[in-house]
N, C-alpha and C. Protein backbone atom coordinates (compact mmCIF):
# COMPACT_ATOMS: atom_id res chain seq x y z
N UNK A 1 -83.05 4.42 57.76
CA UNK A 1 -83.13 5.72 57.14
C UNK A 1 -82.92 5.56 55.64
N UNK A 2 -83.53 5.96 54.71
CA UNK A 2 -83.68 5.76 53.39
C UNK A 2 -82.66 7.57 52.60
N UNK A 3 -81.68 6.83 52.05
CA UNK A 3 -80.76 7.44 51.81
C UNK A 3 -81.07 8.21 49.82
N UNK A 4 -81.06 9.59 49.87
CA UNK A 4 -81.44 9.86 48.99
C UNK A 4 -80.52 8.99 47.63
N UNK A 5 -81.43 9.57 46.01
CA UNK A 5 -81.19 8.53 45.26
C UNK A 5 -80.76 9.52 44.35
N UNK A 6 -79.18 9.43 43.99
CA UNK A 6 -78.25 10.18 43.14
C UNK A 6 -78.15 9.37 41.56
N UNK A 7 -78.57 10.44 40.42
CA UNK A 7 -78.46 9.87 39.12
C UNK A 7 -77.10 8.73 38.91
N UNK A 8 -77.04 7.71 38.72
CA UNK A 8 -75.45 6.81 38.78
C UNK A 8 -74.62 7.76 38.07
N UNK A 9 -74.86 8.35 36.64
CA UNK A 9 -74.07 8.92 35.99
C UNK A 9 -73.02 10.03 36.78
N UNK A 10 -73.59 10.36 37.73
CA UNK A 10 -72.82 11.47 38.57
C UNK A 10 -72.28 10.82 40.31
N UNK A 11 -72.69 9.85 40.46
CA UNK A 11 -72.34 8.80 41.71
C UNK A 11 -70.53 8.38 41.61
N UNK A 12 -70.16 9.01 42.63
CA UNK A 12 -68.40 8.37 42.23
C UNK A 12 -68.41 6.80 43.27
N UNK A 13 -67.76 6.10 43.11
CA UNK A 13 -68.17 4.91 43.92
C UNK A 13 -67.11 4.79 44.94
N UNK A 14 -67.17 4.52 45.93
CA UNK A 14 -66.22 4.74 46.75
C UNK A 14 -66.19 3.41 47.13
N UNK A 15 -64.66 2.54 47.72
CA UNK A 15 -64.42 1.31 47.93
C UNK A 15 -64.51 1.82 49.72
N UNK A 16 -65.44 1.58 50.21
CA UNK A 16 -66.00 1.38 51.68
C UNK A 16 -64.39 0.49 52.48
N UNK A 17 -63.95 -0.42 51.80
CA UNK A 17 -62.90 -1.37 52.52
C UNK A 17 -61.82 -0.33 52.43
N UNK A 18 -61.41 0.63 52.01
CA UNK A 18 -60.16 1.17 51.93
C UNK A 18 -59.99 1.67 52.90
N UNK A 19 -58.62 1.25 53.84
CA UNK A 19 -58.34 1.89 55.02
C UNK A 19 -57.90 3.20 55.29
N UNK A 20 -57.68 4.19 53.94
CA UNK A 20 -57.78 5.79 53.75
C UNK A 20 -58.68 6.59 54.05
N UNK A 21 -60.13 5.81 54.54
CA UNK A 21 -60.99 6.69 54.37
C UNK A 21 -61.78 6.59 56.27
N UNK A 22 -61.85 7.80 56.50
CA UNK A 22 -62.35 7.52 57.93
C UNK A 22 -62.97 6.50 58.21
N UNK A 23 -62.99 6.11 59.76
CA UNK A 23 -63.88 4.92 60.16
C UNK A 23 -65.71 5.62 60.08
N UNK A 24 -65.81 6.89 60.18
CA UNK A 24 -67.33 7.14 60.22
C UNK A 24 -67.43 7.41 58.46
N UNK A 25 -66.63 7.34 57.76
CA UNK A 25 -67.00 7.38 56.25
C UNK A 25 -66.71 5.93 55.60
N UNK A 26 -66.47 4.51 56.33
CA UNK A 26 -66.52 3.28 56.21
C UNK A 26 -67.79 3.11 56.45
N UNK A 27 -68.30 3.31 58.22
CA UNK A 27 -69.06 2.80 58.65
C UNK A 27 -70.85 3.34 58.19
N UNK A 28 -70.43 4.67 57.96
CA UNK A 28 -72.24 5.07 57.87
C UNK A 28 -71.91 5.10 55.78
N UNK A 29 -71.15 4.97 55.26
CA UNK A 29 -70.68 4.80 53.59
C UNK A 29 -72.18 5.84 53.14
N UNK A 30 -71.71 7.10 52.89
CA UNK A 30 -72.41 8.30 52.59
C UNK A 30 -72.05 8.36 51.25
N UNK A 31 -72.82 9.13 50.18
CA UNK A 31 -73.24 8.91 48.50
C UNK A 31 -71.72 9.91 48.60
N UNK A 32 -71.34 9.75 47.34
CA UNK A 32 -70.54 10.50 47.07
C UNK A 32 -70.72 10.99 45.87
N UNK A 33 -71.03 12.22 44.65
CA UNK A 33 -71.23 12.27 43.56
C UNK A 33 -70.85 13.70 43.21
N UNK A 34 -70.73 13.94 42.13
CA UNK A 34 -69.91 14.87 41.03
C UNK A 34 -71.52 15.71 40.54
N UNK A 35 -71.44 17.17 40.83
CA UNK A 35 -72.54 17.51 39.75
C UNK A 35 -72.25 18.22 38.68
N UNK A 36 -70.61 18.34 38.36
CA UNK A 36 -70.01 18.72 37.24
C UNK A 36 -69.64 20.35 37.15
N UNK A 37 -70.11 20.93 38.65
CA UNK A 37 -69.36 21.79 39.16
C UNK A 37 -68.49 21.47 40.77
N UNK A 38 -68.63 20.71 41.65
CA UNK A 38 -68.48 20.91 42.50
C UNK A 38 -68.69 18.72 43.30
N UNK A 39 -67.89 18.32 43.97
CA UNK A 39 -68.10 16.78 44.73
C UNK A 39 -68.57 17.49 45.69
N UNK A 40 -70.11 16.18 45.75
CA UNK A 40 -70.64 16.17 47.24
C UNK A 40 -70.42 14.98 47.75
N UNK A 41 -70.65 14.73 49.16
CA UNK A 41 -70.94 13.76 49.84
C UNK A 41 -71.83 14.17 50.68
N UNK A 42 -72.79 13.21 50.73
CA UNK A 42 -73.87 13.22 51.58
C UNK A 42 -74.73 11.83 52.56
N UNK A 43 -75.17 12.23 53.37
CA UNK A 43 -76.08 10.93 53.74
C UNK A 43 -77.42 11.71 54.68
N UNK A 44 -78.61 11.10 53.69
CA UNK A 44 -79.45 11.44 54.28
C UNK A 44 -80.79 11.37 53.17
N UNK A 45 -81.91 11.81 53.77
CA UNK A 45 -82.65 11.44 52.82
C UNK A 45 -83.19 11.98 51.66
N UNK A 46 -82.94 13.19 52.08
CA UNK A 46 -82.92 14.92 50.82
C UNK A 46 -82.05 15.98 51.42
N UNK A 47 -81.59 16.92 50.31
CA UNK A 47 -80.74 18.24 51.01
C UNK A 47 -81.31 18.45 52.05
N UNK A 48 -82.35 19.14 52.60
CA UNK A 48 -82.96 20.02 53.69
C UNK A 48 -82.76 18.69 54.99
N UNK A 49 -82.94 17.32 55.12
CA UNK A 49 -82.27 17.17 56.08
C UNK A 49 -80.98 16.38 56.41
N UNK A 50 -80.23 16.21 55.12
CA UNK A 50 -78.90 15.47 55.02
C UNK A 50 -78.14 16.02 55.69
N UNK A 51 -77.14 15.32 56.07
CA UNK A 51 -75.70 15.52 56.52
C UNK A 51 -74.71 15.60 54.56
N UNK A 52 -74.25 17.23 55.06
CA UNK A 52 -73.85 17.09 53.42
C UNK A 52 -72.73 17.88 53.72
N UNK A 53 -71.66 17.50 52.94
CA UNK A 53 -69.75 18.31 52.73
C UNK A 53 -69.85 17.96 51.32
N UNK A 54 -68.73 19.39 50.66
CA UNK A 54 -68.58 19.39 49.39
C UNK A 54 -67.02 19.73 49.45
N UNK A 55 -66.71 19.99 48.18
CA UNK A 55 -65.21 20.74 47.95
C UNK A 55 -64.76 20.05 46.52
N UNK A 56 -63.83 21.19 46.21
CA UNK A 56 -63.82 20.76 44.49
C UNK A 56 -62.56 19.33 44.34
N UNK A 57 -62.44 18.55 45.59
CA UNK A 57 -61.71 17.46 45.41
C UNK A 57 -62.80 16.18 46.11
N UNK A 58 -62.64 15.39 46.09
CA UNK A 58 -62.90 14.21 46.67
C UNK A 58 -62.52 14.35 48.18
N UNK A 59 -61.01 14.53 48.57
CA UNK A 59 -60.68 14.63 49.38
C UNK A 59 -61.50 15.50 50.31
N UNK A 60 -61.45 17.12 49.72
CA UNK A 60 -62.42 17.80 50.52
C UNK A 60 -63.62 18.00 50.69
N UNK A 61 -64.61 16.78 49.30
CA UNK A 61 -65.54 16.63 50.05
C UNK A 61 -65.74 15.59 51.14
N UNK A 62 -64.97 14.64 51.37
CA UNK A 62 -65.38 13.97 52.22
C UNK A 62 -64.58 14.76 53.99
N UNK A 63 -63.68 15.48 53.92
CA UNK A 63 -63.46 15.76 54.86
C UNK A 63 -64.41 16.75 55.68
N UNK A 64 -64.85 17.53 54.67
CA UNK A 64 -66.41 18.73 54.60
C UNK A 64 -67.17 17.94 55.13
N UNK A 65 -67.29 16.38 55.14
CA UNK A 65 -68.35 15.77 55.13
C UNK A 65 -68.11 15.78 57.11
N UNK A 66 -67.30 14.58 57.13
CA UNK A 66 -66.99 14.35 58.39
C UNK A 66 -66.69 15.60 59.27
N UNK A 67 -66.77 16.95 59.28
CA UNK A 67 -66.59 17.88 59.61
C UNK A 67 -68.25 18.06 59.65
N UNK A 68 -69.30 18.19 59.13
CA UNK A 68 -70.36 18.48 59.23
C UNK A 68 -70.96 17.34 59.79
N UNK A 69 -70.77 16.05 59.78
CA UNK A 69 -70.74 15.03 60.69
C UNK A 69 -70.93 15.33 62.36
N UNK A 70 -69.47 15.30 62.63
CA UNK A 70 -69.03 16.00 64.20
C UNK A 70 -69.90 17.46 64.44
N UNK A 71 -70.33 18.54 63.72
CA UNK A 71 -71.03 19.88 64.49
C UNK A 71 -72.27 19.04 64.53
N UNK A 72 -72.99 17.98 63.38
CA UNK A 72 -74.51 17.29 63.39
C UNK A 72 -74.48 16.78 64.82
N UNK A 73 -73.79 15.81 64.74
CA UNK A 73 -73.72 15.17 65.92
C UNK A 73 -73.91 15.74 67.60
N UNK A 74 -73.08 17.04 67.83
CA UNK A 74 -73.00 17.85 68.77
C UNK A 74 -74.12 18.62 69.18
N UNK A 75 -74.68 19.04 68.04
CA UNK A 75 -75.56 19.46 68.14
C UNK A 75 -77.04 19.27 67.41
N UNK A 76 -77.46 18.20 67.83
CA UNK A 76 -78.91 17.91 67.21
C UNK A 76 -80.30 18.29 68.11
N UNK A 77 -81.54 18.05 67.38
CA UNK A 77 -82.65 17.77 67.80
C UNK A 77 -82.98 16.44 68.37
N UNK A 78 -83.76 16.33 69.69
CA UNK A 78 -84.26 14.86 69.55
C UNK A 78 -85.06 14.35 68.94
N UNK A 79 -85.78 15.30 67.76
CA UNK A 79 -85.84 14.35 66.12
C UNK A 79 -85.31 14.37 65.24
N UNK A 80 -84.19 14.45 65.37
CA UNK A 80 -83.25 14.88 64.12
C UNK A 80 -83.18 13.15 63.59
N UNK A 81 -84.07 12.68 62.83
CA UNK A 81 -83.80 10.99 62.27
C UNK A 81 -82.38 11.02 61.73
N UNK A 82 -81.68 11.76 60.92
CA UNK A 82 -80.26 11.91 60.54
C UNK A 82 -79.87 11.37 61.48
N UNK A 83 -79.63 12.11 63.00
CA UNK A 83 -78.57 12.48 63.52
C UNK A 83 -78.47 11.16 64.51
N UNK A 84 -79.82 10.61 64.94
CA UNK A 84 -80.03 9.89 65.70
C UNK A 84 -79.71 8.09 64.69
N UNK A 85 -79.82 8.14 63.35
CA UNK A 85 -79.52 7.15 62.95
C UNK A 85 -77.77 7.10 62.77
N UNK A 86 -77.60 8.26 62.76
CA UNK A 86 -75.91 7.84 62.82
C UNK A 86 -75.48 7.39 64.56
N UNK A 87 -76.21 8.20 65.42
CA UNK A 87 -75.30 7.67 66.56
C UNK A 87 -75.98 6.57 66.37
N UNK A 88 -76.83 5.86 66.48
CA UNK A 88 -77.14 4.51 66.44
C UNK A 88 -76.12 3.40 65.62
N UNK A 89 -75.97 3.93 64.59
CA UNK A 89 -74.82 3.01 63.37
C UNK A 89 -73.81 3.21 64.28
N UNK A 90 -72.76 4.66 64.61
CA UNK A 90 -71.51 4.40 65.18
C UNK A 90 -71.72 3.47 66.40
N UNK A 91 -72.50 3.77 67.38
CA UNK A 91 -73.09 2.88 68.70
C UNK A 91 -72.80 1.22 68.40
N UNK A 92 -73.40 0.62 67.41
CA UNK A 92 -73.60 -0.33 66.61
C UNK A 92 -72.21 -0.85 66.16
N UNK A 93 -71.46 0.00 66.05
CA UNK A 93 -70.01 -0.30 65.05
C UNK A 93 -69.11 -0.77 66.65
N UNK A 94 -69.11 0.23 67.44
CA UNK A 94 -68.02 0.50 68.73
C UNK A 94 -68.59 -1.22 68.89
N UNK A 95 -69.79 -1.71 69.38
CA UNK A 95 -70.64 -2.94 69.89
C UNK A 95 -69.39 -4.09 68.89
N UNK A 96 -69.45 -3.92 68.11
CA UNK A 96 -69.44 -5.15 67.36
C UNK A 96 -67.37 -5.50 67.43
N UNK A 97 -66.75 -4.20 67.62
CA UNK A 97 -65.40 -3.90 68.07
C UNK A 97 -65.01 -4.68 69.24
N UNK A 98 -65.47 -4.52 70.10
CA UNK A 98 -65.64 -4.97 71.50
C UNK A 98 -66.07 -6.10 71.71
């Protein structure tokens, strides 16, 4: 899945290894960026079909995120390419645990 492409200037970089940050915000590592009103996090390939959380902290965007994560997940299409490439990655992650 080809993950949309955020100006760097507004990209916050997130250290993927830090054990603070959920295992589904390690494992699928979704953009994180500033548009100078408001942090998003997102993953996907444009707004209209990303998985996207905001909030005026870091914190709450990524929790927005993983919160819109879990309802994606629950409830998708069987073409939802989003939705179906994340269970595939988590699927993929549990595999490699085990």
């Amino acid at each position: 899945m080809k993950q949309m492409e955020i100006s760097n200037h507004q990209v916050i970089e997130l250290d993927f290894e830090d054990p603070w940050y959920s295992d589904t915000v390690r494992t699928l590592r979704p953009v994180a960026y500033n548009d100078g009103q408001k942090i998003y996090c997102m993953l996907g390939p444009d707004f209209e079909h990303a998985i996207l959380g905001s909030g005026t902290t870091l914190v709450e965007a990524l929790k927005s995120w993983d919160a819109a994560l879990q309802k994606r997940i629950e409830h998708h299409s069987a073409t939802d390419e989003v939705a179906l490439y994340v269970k595939d990655q988590l699927n993929a992650s549990l595999r490699k645990i085990n």
